[in-house]
N, C-alpha and C. Protein backbone atom coordinates (compact mmCIF):
# COMPACT_ATOMS: atom_id res chain seq x y z
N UNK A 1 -48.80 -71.86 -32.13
CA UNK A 1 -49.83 -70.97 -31.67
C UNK A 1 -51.19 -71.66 -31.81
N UNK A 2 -52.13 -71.56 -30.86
CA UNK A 2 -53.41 -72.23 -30.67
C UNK A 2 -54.45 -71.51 -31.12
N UNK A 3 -55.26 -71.97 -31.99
CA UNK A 3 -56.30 -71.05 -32.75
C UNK A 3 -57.62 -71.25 -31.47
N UNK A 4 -57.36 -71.97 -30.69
CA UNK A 4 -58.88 -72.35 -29.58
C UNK A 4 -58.43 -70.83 -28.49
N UNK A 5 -59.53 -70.43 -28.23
CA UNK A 5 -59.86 -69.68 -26.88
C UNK A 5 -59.32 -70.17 -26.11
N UNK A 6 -59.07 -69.00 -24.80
CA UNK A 6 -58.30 -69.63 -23.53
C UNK A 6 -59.33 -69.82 -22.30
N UNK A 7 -59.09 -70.57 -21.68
CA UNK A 7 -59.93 -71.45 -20.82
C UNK A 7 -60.10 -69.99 -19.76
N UNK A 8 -61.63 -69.07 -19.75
CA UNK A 8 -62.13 -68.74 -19.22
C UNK A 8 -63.50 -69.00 -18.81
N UNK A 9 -64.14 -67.79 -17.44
CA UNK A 9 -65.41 -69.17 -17.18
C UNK A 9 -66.41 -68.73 -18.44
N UNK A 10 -66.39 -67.39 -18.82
CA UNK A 10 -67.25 -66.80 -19.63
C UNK A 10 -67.46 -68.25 -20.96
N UNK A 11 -66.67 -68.75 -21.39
CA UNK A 11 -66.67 -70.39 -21.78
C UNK A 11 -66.31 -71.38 -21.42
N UNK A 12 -66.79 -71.48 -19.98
CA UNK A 12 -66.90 -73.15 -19.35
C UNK A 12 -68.18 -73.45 -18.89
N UNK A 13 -68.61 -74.39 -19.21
CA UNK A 13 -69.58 -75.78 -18.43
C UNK A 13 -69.76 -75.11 -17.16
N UNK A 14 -70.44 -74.62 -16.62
CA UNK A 14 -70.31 -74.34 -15.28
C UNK A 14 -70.52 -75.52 -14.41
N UNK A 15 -71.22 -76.61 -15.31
CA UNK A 15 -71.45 -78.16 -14.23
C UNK A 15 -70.31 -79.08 -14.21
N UNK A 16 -69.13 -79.36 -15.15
CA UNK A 16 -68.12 -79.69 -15.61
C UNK A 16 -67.25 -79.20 -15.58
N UNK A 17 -67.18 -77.82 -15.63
CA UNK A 17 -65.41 -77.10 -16.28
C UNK A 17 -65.09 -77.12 -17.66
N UNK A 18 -65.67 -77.68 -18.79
CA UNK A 18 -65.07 -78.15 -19.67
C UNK A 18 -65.26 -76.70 -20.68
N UNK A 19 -63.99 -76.45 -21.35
CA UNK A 19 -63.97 -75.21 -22.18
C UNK A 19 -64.51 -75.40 -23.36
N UNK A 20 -65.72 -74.44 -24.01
CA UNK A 20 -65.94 -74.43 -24.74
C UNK A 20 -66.15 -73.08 -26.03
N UNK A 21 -65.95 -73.66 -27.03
CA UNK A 21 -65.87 -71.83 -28.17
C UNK A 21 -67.29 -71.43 -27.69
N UNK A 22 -68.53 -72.08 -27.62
CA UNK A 22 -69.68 -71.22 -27.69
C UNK A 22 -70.76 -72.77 -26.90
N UNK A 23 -70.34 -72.24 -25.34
CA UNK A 23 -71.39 -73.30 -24.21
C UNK A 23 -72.72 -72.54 -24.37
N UNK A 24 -73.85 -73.06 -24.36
CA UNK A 24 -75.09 -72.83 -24.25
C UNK A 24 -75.46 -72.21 -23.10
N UNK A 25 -76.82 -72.04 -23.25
CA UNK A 25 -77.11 -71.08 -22.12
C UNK A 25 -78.70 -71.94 -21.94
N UNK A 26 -78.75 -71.76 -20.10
CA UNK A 26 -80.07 -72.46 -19.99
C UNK A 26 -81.11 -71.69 -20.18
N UNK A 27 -82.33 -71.64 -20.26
CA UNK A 27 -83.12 -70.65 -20.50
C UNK A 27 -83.76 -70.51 -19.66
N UNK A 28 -83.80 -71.25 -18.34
CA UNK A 28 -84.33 -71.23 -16.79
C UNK A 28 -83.41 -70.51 -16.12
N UNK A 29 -81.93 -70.93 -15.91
CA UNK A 29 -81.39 -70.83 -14.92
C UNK A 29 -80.25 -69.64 -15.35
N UNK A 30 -80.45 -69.71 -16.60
CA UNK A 30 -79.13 -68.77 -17.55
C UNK A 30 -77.65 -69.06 -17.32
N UNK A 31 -77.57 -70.16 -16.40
CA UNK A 31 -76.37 -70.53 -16.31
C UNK A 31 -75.56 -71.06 -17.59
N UNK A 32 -74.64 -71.10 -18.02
CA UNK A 32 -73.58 -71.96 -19.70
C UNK A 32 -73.33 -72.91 -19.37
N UNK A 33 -73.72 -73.65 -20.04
CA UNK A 33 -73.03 -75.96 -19.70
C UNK A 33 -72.97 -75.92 -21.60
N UNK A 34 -71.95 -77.21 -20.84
CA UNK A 34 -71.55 -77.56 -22.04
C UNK A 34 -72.39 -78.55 -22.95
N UNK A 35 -72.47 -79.05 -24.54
CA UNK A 35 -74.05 -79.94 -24.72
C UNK A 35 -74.17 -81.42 -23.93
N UNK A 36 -73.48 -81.51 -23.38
CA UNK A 36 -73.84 -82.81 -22.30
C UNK A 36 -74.73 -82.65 -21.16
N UNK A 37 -74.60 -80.73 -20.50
CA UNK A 37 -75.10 -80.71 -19.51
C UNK A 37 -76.35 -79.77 -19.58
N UNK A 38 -76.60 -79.14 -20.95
CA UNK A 38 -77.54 -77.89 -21.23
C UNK A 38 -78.92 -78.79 -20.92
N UNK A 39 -79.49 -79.72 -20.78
CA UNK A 39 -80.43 -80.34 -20.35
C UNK A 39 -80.61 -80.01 -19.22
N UNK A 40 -81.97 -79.78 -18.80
CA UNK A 40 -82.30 -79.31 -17.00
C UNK A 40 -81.88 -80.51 -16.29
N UNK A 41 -82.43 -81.86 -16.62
CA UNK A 41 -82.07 -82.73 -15.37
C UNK A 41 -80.27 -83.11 -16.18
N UNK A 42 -79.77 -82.76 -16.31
CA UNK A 42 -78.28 -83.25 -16.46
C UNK A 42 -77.15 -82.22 -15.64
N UNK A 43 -77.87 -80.62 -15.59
CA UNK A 43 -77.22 -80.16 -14.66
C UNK A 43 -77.94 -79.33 -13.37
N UNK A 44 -78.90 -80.15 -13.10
CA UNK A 44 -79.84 -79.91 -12.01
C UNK A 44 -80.09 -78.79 -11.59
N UNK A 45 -80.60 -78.41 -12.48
CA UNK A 45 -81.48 -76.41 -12.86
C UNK A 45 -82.47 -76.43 -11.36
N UNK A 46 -82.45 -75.36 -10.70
CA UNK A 46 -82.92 -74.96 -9.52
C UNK A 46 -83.84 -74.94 -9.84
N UNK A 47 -84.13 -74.30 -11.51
CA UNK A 47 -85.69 -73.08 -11.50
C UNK A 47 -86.40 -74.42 -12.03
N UNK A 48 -86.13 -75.52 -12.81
CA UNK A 48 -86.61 -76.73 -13.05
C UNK A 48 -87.14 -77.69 -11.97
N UNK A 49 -86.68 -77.87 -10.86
CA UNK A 49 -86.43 -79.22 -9.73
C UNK A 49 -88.21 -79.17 -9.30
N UNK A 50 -88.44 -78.37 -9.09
CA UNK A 50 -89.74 -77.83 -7.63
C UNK A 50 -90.90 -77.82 -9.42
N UNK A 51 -90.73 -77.80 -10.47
CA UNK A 51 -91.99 -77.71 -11.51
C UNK A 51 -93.02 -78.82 -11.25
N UNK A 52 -92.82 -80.04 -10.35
CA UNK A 52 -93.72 -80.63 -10.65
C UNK A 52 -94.94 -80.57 -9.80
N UNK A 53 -94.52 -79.83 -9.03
CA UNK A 53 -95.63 -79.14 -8.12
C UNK A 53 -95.97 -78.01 -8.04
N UNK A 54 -95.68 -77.12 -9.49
CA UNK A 54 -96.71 -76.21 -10.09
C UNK A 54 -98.01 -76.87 -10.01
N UNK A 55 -99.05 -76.16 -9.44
CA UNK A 55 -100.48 -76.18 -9.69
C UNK A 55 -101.20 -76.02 -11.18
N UNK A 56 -101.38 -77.05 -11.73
CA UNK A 56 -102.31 -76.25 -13.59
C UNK A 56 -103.50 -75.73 -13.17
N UNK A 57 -103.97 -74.62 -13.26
CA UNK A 57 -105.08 -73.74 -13.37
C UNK A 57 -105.92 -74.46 -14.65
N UNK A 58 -104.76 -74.02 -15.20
CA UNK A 58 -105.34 -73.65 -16.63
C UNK A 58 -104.53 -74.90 -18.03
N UNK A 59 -104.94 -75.36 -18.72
CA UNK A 59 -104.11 -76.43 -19.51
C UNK A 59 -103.67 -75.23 -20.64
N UNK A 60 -103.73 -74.03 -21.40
CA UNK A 60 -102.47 -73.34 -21.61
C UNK A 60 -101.95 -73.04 -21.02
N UNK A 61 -102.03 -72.79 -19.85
CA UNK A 61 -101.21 -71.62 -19.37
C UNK A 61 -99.77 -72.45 -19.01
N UNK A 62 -98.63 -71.61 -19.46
CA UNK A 62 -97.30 -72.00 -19.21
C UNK A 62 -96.90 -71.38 -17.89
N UNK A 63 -96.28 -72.03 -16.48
CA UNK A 63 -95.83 -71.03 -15.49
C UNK A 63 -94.47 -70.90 -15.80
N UNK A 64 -94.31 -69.48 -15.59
CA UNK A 64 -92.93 -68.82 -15.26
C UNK A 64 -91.91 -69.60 -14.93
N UNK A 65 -91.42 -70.34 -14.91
CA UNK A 65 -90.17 -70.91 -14.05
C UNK A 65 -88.98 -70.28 -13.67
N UNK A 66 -88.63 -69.29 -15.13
CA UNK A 66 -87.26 -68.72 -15.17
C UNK A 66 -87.39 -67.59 -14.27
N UNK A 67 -88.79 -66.63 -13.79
CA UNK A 67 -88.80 -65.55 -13.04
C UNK A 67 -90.16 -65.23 -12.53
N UNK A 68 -90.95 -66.20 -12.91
CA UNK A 68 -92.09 -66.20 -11.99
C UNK A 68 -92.20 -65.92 -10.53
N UNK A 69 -92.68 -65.64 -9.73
CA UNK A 69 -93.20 -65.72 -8.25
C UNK A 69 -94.24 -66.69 -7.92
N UNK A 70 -93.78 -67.74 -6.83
CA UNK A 70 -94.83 -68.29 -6.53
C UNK A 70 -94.83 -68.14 -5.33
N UNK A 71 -96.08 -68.69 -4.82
CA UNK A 71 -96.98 -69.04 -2.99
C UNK A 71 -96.91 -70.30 -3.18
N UNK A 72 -96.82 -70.99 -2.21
CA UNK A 72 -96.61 -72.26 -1.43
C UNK A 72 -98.36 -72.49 -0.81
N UNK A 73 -99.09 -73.20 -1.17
CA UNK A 73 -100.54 -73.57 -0.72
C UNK A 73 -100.41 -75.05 -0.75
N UNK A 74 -101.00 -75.01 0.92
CA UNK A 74 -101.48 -76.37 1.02
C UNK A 74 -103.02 -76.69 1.48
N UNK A 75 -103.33 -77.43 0.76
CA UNK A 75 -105.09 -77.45 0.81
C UNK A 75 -105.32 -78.81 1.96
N UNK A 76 -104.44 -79.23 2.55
CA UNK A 76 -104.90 -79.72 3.71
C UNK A 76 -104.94 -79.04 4.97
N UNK A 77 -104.03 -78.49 5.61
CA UNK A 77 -103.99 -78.02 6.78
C UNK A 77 -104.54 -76.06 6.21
N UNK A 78 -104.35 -75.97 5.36
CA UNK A 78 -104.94 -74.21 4.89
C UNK A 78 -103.41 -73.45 4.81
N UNK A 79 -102.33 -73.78 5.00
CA UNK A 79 -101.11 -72.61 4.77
C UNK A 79 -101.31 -72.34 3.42
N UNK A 80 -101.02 -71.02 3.69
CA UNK A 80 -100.42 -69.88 2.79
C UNK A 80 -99.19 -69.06 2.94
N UNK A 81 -98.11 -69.38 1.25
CA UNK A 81 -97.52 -68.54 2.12
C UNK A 81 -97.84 -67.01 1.93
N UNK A 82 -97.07 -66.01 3.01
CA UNK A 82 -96.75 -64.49 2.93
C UNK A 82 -96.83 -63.86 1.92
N UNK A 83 -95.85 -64.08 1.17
CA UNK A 83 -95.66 -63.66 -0.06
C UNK A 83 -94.98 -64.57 -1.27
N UNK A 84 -95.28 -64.18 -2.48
CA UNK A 84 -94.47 -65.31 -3.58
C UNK A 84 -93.01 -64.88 -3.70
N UNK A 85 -92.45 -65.75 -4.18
CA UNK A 85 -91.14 -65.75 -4.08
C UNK A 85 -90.47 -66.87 -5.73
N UNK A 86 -89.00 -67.04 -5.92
CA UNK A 86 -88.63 -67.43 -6.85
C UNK A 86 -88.93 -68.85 -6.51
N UNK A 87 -89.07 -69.71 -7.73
CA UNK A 87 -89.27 -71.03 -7.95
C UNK A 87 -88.35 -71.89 -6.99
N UNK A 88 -87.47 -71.61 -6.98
CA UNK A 88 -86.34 -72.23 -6.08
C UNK A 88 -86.50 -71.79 -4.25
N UNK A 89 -86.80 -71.05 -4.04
CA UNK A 89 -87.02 -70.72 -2.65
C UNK A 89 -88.43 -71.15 -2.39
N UNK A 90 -89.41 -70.86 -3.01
CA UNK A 90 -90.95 -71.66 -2.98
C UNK A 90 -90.70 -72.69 -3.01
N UNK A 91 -89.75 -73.48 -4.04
CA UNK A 91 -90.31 -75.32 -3.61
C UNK A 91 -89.30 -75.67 -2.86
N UNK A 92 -88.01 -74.77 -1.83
CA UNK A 92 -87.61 -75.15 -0.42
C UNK A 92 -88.77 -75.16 0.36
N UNK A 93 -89.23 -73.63 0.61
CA UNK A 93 -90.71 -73.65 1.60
C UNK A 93 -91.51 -74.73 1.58
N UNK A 94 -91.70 -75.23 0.49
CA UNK A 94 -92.74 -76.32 0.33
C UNK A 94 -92.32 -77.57 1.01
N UNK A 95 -90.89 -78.14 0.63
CA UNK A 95 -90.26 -79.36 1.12
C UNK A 95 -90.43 -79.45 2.74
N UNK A 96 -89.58 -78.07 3.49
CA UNK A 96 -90.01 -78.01 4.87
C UNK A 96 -91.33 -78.06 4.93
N UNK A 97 -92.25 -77.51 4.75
CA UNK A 97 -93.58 -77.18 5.18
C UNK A 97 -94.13 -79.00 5.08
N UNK A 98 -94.13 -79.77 4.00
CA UNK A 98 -94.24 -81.18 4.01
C UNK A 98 -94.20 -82.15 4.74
N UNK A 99 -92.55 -81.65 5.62
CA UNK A 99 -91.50 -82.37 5.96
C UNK A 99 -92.28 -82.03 7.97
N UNK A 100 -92.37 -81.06 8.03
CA UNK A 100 -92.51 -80.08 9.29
C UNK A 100 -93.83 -80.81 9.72
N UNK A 101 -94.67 -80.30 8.96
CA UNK A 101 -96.20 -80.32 9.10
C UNK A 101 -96.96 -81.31 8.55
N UNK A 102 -96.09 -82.46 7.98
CA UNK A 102 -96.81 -83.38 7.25
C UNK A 102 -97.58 -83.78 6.38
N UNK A 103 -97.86 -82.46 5.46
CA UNK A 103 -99.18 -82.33 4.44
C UNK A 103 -98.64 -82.82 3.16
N UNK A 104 -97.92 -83.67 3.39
CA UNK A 104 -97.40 -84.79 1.86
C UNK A 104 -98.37 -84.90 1.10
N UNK A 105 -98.48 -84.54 -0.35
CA UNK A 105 -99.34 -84.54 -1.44
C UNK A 105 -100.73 -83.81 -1.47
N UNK A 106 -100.50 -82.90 -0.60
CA UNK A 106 -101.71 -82.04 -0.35
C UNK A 106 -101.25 -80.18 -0.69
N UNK A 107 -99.20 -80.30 -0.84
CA UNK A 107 -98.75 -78.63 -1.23
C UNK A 107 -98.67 -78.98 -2.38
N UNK A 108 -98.99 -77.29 -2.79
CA UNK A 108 -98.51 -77.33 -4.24
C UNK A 108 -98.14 -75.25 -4.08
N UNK A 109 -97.48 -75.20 -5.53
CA UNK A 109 -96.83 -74.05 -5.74
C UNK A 109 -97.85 -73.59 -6.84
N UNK A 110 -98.30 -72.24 -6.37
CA UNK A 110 -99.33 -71.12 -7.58
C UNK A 110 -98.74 -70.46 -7.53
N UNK A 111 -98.80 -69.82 -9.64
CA UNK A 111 -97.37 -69.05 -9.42
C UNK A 111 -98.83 -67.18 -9.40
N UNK A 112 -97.89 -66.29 -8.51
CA UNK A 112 -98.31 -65.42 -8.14
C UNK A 112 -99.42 -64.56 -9.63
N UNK A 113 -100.37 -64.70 -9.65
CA UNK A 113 -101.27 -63.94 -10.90
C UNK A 113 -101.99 -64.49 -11.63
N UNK A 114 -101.72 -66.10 -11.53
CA UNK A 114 -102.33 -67.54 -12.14
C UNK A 114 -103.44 -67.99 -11.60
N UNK A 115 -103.43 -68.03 -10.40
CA UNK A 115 -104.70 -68.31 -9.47
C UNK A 115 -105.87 -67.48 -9.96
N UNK A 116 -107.09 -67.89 -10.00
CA UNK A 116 -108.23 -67.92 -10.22
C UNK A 116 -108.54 -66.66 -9.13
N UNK A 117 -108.07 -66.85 -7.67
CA UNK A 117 -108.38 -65.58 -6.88
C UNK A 117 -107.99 -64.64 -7.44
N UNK A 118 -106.97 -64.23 -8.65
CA UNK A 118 -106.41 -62.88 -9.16
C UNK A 118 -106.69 -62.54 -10.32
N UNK A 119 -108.08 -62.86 -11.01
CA UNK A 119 -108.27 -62.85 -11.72
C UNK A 119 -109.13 -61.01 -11.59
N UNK A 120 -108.77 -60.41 -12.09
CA UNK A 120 -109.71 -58.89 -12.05
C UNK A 120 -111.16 -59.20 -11.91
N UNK A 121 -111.81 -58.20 -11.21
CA UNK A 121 -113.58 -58.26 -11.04
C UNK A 121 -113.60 -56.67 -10.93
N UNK A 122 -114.74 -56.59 -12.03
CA UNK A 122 -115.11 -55.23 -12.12
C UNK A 122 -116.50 -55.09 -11.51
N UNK A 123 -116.84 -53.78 -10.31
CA UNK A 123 -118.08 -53.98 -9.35
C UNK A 123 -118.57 -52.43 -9.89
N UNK A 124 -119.71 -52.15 -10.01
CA UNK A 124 -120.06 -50.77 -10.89
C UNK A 124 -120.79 -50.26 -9.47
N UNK A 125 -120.16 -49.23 -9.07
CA UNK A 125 -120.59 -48.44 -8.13
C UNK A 125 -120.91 -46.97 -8.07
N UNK A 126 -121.77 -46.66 -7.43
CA UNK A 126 -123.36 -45.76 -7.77
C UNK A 126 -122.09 -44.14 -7.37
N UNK A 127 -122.23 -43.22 -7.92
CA UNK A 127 -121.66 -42.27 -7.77
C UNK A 127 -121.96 -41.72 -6.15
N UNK A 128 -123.51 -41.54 -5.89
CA UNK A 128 -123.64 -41.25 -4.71
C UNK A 128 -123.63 -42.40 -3.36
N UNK A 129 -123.33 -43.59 -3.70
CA UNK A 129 -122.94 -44.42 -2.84
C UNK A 129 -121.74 -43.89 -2.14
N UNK A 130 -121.74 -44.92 -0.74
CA UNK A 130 -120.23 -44.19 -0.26
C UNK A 130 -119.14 -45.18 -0.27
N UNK A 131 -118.45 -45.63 -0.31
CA UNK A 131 -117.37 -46.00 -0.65
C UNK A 131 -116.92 -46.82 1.04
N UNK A 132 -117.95 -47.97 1.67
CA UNK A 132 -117.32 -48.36 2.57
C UNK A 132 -115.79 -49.45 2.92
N UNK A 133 -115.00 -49.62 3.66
CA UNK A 133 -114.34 -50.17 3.80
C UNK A 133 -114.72 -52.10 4.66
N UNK A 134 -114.56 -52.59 3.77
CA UNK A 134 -114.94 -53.91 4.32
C UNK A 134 -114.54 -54.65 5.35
N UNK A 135 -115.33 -55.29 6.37
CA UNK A 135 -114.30 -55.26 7.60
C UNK A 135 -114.00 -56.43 7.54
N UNK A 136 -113.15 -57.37 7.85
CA UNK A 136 -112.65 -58.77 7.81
C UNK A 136 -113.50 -59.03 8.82
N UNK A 137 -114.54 -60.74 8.42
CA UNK A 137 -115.14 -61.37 9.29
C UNK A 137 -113.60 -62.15 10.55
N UNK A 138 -114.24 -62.45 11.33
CA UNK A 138 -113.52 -62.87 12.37
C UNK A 138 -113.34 -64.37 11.86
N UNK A 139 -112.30 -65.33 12.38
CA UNK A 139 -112.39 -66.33 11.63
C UNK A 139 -113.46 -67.37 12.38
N UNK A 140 -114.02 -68.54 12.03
CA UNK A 140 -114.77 -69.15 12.64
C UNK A 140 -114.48 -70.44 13.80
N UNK A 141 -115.28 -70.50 15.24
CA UNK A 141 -114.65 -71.25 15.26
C UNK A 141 -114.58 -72.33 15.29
N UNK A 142 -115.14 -72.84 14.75
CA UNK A 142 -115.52 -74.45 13.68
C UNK A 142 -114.27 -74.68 12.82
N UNK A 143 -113.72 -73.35 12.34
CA UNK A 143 -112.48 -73.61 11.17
C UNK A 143 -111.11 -73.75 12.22
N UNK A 144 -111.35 -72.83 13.57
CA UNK A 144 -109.88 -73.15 14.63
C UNK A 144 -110.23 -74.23 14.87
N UNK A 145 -111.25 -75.09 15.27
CA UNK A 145 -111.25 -76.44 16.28
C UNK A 145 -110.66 -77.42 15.27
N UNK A 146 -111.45 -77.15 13.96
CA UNK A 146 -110.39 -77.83 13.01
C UNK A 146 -109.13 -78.01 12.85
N UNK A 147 -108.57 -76.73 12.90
CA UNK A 147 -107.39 -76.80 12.65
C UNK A 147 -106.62 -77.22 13.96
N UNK A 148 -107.22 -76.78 15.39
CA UNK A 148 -106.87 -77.87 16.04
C UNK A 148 -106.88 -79.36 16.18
N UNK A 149 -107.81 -79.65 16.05
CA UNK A 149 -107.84 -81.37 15.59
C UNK A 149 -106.04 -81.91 14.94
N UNK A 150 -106.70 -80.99 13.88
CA UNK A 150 -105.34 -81.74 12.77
C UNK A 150 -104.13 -81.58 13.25
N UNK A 151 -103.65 -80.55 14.29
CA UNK A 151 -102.76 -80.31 14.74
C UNK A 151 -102.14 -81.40 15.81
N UNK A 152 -103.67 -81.77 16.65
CA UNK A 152 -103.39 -82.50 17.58
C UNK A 152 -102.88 -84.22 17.21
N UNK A 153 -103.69 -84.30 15.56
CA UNK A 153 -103.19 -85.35 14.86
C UNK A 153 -102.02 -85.87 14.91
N UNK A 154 -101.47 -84.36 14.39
CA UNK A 154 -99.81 -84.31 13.68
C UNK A 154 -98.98 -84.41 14.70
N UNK A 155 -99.46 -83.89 16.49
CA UNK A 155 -98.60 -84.46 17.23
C UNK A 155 -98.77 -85.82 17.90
N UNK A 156 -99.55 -86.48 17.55
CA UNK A 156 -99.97 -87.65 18.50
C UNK A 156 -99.15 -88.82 17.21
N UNK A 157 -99.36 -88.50 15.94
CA UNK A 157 -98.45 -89.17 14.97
C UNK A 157 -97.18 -89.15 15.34
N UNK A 158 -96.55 -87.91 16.07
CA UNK A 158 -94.78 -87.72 15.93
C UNK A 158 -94.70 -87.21 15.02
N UNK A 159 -94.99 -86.42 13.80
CA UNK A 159 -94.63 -85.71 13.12
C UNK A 159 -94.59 -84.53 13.52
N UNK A 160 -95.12 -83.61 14.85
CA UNK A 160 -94.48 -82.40 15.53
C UNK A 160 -94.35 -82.61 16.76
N UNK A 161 -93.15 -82.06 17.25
CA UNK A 161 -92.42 -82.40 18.69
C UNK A 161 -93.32 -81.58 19.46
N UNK A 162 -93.13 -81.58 20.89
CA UNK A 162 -94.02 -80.74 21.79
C UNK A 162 -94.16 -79.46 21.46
N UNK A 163 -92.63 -78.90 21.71
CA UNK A 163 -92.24 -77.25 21.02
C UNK A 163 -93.11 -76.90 19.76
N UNK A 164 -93.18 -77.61 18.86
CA UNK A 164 -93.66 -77.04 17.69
C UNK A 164 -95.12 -77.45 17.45
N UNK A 165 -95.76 -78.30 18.55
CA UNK A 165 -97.28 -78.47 18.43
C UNK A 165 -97.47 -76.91 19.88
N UNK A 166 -96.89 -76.65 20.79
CA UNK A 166 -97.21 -75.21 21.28
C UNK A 166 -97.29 -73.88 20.33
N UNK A 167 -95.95 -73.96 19.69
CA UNK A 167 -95.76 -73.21 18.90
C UNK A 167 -96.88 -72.45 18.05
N UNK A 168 -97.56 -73.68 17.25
CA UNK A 168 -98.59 -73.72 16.15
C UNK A 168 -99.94 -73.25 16.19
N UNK A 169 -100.11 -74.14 17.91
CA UNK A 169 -101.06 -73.78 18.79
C UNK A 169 -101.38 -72.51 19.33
N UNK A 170 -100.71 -72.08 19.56
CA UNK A 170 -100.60 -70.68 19.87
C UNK A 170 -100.58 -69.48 19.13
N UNK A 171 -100.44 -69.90 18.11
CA UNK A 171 -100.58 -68.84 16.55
C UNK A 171 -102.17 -69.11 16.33
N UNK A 172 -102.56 -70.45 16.01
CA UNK A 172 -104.02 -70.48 16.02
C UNK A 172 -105.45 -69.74 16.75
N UNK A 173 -104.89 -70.16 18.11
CA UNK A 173 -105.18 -69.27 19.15
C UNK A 173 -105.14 -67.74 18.94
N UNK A 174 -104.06 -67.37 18.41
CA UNK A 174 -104.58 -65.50 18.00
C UNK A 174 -105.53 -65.50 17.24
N UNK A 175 -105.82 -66.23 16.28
CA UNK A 175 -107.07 -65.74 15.42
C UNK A 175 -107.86 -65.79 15.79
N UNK A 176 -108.54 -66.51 17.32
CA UNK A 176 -109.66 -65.90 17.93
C UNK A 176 -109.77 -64.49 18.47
N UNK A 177 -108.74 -63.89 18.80
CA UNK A 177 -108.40 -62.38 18.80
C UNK A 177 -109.49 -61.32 18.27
């Protein structure tokens, strides 16, 4: 009779297979490896891969990795993304967006609440004031011709095919709207 546990996954390596009385647990990914693989780069942790293009704000501040939300910003061409999302799907967005649009070493990942734009501002307003609604300036168009330029860059390089320099073009184009 065998005094060892029976080979279930609840104790296996999930990177290996290998059975163990008591596999670790990652603290990113929460996945169990065994101690060969509980290291992020030994069993190639999702929520780990995309950290090095966390943005530092701040030199304490620790970002989220294990459940943070981030945005995808690139300070060359101006994308933003939509909305934040998990570490692992943000630094896919990012790779395409690089890869697509060419802004190599210009994306980076802010994790959603870290940014300096989200920082609270308190505005003290007069009781009998009225409470207007602010209207979004129109965008400028010094900032579209720009962003045309760069566009026209990125296709005259070959880094966007015809389709996707129309494409781009044409989204730009609404914001004169």
């Amino acid at each position: 009779m065998s005094l060892s546990q029976p080979k279930t996954k609840a104790n296996t390596c999930i990177f290996c297979g290998d059975a163990h009385k008591v596999p670790a647990k990652c603290s990113y990914c929460g996945f169990k490896f065994c101690d060969e693989h509980i290291k992020t780069e030994n069993h190639q942790c999702g929520k780990t891969r995309y950290a090095e293009y966390v943005r530092k704000t701040d030199a304490d501040t620790i970002p989220n990795l294990a459940s943070g939300q981030f945005f995808v910003v690139c300070d060359m061409c101006g994308y933003r993304s939509s909305s934040g999302s998990l570490i692992e799907f943000a630094g896919e967005e990012l790779v395409q967006h690089m890869q697509i649009v060419g802004c190599s070493g210009h994306t980076y990942l802010e994790e959603v609440g870290k940014s300096p734009q989200f920082h609270p501002q308190s505005i003290p307003v007069k009781k009998e004031d009225p409470i207007a609604t602010p209207v979004p300036s129109p965008p400028s168009k010094d900032n579209i011709v720009d962003q045309l330029a760069k566009l026209a860059v990125l296709k005259d390089t070959g880094t966007l095919s015809d389709e996707e320099f129309l494409f781009i073009k044409k989204e730009i184009l609404k914001q004169l709207r």
